[in-house]
N, C-alpha and C. Protein backbone atom coordinates (compact mmCIF):
# COMPACT_ATOMS: atom_id res chain seq x y z
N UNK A 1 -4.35 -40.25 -38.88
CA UNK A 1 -3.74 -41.16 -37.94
C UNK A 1 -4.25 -40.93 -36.52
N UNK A 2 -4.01 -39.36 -36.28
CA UNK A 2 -4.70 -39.23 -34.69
C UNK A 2 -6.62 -39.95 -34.46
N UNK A 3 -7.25 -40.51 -35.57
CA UNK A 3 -8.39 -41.29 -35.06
C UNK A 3 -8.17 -42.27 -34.56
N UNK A 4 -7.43 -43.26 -35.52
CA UNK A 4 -6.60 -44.84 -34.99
C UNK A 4 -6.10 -44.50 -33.60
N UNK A 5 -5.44 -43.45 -33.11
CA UNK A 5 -4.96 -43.79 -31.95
C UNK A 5 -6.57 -43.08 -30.86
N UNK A 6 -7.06 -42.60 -31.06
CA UNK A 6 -8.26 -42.20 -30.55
C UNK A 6 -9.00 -43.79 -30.17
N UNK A 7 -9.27 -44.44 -31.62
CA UNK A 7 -10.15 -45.41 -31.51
C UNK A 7 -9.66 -46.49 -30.66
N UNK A 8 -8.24 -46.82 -31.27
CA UNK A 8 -7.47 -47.99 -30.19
C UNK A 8 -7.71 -47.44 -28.98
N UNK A 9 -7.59 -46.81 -28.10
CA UNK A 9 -7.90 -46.32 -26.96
C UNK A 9 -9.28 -46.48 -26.54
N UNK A 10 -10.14 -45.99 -27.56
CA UNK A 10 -11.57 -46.63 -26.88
C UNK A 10 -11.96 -47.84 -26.73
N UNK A 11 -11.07 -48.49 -27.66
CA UNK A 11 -11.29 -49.93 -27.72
C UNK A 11 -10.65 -50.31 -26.15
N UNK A 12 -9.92 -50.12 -25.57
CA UNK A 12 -9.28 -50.19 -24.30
C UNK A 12 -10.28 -49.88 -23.70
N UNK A 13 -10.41 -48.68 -23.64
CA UNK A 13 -11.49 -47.74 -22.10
C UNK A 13 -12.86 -49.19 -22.14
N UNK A 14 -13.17 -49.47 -23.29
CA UNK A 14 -14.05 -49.96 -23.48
C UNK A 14 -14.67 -51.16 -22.57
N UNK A 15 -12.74 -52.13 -23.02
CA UNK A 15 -13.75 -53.52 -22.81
C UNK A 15 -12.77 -53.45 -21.18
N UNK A 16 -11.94 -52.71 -20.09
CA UNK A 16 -11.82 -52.13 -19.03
C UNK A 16 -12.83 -51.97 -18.21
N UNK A 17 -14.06 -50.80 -19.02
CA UNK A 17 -15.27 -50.68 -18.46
C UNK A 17 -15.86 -51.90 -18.08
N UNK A 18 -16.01 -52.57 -19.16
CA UNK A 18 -17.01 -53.75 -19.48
C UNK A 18 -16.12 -55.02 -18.27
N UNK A 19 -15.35 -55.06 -18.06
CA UNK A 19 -14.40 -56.07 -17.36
C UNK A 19 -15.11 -55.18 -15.72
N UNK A 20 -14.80 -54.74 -15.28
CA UNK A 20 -15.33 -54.02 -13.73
C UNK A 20 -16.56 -53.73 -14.09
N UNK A 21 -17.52 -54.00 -15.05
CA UNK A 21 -19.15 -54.12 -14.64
C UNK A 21 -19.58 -55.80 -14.35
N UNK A 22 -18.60 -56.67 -14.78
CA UNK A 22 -18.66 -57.77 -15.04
C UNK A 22 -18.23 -58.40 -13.30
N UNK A 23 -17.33 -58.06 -12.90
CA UNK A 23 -17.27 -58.30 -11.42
C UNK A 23 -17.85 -57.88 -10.79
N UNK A 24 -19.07 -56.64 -10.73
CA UNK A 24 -19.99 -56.51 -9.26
C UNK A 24 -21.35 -56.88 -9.96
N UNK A 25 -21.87 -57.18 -8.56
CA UNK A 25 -23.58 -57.65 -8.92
C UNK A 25 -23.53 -56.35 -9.03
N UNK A 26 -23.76 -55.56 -8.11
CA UNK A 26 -24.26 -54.19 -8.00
C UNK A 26 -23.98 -53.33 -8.78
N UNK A 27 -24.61 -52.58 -10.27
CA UNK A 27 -23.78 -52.52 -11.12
C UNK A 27 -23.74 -50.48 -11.00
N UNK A 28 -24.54 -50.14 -9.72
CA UNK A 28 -24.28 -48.78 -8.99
C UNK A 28 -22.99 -48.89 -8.72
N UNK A 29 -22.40 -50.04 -8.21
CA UNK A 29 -20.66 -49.63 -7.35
C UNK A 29 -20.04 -49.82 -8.34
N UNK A 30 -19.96 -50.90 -9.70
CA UNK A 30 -19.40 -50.84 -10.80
C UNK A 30 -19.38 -49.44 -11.42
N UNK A 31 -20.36 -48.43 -11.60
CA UNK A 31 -20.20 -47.34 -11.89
C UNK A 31 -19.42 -46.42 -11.07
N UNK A 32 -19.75 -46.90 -9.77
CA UNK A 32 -18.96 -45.86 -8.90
C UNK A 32 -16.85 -45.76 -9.35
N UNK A 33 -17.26 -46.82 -9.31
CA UNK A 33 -15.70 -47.40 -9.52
C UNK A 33 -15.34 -47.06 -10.40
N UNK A 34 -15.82 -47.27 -12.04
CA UNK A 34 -15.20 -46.61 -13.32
C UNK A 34 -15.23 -45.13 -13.10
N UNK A 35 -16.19 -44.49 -12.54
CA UNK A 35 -16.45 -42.81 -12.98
C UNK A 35 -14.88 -42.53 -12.01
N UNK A 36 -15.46 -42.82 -10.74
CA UNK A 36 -14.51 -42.27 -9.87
C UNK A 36 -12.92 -42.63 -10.17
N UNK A 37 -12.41 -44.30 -10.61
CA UNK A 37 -10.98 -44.47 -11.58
C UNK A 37 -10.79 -43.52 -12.78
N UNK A 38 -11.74 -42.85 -13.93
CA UNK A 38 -11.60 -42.00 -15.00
C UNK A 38 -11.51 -40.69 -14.31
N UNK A 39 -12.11 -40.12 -13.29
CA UNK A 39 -11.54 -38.96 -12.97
C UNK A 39 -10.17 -39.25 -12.32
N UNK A 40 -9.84 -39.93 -11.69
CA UNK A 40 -8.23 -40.03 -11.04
C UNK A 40 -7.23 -40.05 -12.30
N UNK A 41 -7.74 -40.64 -13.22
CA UNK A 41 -7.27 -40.81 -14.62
C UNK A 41 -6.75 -39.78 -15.63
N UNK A 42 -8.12 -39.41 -15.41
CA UNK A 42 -8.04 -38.26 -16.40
C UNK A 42 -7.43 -36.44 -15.37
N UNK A 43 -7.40 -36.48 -14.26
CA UNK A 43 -6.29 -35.96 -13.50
C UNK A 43 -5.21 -35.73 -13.09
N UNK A 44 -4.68 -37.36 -13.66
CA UNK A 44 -2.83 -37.63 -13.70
C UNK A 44 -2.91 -37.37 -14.50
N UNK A 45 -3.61 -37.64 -15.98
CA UNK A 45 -3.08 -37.44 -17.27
C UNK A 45 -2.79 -35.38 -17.18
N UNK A 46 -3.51 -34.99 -17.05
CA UNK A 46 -3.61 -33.29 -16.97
C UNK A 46 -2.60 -33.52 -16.09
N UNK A 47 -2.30 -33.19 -14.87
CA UNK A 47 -1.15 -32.70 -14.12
C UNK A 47 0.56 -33.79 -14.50
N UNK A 48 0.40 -34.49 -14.89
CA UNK A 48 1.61 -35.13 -15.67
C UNK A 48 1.92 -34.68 -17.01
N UNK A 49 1.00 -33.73 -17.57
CA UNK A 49 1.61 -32.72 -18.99
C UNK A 49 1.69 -34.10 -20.34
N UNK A 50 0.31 -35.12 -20.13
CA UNK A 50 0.43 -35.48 -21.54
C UNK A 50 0.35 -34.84 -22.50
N UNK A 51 0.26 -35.09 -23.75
CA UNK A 51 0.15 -33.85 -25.02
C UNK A 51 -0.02 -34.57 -25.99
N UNK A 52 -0.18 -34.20 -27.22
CA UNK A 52 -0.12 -34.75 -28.60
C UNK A 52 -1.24 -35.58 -28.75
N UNK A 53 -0.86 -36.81 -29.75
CA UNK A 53 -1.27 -38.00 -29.68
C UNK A 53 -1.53 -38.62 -29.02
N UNK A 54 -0.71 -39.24 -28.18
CA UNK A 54 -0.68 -39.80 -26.81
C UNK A 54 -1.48 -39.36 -25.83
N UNK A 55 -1.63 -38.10 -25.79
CA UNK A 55 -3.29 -37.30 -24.73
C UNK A 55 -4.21 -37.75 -25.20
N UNK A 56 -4.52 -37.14 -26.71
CA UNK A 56 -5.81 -38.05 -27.48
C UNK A 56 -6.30 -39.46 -27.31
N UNK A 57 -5.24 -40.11 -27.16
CA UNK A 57 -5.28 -41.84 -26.38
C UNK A 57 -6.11 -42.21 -25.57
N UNK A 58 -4.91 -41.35 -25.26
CA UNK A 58 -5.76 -41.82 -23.42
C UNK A 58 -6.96 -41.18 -22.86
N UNK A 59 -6.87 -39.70 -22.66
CA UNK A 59 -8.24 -38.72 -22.39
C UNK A 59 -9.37 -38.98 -23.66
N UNK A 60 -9.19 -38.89 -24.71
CA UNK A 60 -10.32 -38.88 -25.52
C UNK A 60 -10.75 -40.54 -25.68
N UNK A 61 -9.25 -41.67 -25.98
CA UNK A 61 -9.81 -43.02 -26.63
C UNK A 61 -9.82 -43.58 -25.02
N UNK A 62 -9.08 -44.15 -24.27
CA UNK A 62 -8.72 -44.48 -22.83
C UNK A 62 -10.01 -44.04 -22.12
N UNK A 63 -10.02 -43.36 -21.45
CA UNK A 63 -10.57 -42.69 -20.55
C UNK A 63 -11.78 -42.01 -20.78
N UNK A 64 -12.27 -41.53 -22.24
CA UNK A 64 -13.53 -40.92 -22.58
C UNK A 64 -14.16 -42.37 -22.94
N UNK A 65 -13.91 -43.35 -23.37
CA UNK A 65 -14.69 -44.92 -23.12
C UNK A 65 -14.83 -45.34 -22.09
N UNK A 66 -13.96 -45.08 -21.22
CA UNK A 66 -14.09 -45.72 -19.59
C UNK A 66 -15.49 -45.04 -19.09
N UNK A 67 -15.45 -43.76 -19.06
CA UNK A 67 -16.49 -43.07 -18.47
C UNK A 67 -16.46 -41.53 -19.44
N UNK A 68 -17.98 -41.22 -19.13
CA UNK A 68 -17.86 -39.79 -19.33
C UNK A 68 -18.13 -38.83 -18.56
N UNK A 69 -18.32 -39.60 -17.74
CA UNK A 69 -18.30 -38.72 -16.29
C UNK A 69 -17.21 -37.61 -15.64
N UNK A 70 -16.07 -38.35 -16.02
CA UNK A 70 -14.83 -37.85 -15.86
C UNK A 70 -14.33 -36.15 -16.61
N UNK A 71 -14.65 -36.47 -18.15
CA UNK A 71 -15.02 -35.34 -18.99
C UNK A 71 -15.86 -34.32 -18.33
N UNK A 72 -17.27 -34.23 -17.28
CA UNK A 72 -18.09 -33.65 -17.11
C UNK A 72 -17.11 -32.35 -15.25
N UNK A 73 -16.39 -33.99 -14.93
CA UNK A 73 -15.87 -33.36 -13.90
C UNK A 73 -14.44 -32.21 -14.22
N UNK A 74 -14.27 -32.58 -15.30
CA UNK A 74 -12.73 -31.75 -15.73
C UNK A 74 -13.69 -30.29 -16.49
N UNK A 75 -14.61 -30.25 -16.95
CA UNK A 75 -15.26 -29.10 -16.99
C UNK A 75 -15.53 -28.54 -16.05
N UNK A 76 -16.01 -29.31 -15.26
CA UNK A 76 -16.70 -28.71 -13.72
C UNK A 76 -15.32 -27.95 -13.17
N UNK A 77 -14.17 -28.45 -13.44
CA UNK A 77 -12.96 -28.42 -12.61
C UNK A 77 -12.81 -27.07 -13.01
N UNK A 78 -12.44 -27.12 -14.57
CA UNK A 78 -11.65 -25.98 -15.16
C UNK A 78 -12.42 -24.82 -15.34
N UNK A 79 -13.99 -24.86 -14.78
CA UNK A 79 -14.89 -23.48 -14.66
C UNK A 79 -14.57 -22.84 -13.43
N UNK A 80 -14.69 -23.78 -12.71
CA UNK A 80 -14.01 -23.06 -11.68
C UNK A 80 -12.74 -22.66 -10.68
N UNK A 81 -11.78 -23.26 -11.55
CA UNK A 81 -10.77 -22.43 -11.76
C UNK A 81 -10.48 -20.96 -12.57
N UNK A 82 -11.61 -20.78 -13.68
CA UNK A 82 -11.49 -19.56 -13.99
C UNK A 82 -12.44 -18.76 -12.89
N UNK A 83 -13.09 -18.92 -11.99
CA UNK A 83 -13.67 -18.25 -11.07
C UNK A 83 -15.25 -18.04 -11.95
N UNK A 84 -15.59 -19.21 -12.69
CA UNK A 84 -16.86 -19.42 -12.84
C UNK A 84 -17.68 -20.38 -12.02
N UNK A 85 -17.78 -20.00 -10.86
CA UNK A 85 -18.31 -21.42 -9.59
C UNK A 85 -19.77 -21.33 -10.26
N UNK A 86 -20.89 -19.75 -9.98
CA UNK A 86 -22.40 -20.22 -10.30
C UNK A 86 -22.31 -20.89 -11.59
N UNK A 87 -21.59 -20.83 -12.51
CA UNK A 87 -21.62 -21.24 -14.01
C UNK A 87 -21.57 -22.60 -13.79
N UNK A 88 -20.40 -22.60 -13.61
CA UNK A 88 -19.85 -24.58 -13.17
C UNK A 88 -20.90 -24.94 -12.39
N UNK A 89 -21.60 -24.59 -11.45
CA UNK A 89 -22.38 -25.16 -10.58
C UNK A 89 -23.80 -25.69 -11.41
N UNK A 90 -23.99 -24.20 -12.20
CA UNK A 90 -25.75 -24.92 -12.80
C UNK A 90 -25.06 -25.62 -14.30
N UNK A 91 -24.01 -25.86 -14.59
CA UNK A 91 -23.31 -26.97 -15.34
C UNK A 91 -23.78 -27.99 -15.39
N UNK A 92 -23.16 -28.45 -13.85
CA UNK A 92 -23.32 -29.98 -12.88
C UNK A 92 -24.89 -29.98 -13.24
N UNK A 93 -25.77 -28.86 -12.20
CA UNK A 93 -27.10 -29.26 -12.23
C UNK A 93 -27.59 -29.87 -13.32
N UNK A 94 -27.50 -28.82 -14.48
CA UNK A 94 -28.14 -29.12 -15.81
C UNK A 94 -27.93 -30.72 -16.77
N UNK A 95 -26.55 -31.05 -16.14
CA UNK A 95 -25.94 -32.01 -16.63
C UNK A 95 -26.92 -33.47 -16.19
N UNK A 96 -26.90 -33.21 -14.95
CA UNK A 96 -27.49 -34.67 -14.20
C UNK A 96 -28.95 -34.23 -14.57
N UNK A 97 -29.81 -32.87 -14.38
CA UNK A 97 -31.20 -33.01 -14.38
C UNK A 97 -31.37 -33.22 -15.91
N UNK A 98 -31.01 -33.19 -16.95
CA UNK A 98 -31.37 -33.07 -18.54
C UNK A 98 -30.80 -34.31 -18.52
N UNK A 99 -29.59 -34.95 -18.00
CA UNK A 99 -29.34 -36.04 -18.46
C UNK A 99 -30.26 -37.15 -18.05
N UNK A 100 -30.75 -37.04 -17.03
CA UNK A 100 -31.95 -38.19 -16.19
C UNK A 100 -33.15 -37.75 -17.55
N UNK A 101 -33.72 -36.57 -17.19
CA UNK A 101 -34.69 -36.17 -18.03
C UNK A 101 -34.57 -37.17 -19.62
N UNK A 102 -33.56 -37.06 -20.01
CA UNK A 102 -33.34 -37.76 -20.90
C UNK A 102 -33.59 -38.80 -21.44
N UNK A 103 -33.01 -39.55 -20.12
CA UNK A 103 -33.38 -41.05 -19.47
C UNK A 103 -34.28 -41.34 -19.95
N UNK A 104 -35.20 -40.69 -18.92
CA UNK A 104 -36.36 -41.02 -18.56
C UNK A 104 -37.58 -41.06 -20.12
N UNK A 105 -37.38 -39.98 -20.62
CA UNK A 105 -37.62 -39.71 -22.19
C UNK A 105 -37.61 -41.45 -22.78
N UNK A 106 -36.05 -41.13 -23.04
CA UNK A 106 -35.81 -42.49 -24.03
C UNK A 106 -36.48 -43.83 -23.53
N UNK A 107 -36.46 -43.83 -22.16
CA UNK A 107 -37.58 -45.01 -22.00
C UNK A 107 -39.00 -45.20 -22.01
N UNK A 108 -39.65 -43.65 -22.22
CA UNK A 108 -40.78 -43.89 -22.69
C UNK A 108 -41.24 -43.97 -23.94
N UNK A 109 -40.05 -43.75 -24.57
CA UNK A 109 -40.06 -43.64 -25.97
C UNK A 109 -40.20 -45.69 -26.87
């Protein structure tokens, strides 16, 4: 059962995303806008004590469709709260330089 409520949720995050790429030309500020709404998101959800099912919803189906950016920043968050800053830091790096790298890959591919 906890997939159905996973999936209904992505189905949300989904066509959310797809609705605010659909209103800007610029589809840089459309991103700006989803990443930066899924971390505010996925921030109330953590400090408001969702749980269960209902967390799975929203953080994994909700909010991990909206963006995954958000996911990358709640790692970033919770490393360094354990007082892993250089860790968390070449995290971030590795994240954006392998993820472009990536990119860049798949389109020459």
């Amino acid at each position: 059962m906890t997939y159905l409520y996973v999936a209904a949720g992505g189905f949300i995050g989904s066509i959310l995303r797809y609705i605010i790429w659909c209103l800007f030309k610029e589809k840089r500020s459309a991103s700006l806008i989803y990443n930066t709404l899924g971390c505010f998101a996925l921030g109330f959800t953590i400090r408001g004590g969702v749980s269960g099912d209902f967390m799975l919803f929203l953080q994994s189906g909700i909010i991990g469709s909206f963006t995954a950016f958000s996911g990358m920043v709640l790692d970033f968050t919770e490393g360094t709260q354990k007082g892993e800053k250089i860790k968390s830091l070449i995290y971030i790096f590795l994240s954006l330089i392998l993820g472009y790298t990536a990119f860049i890959i798949g389109q020459m591919i």
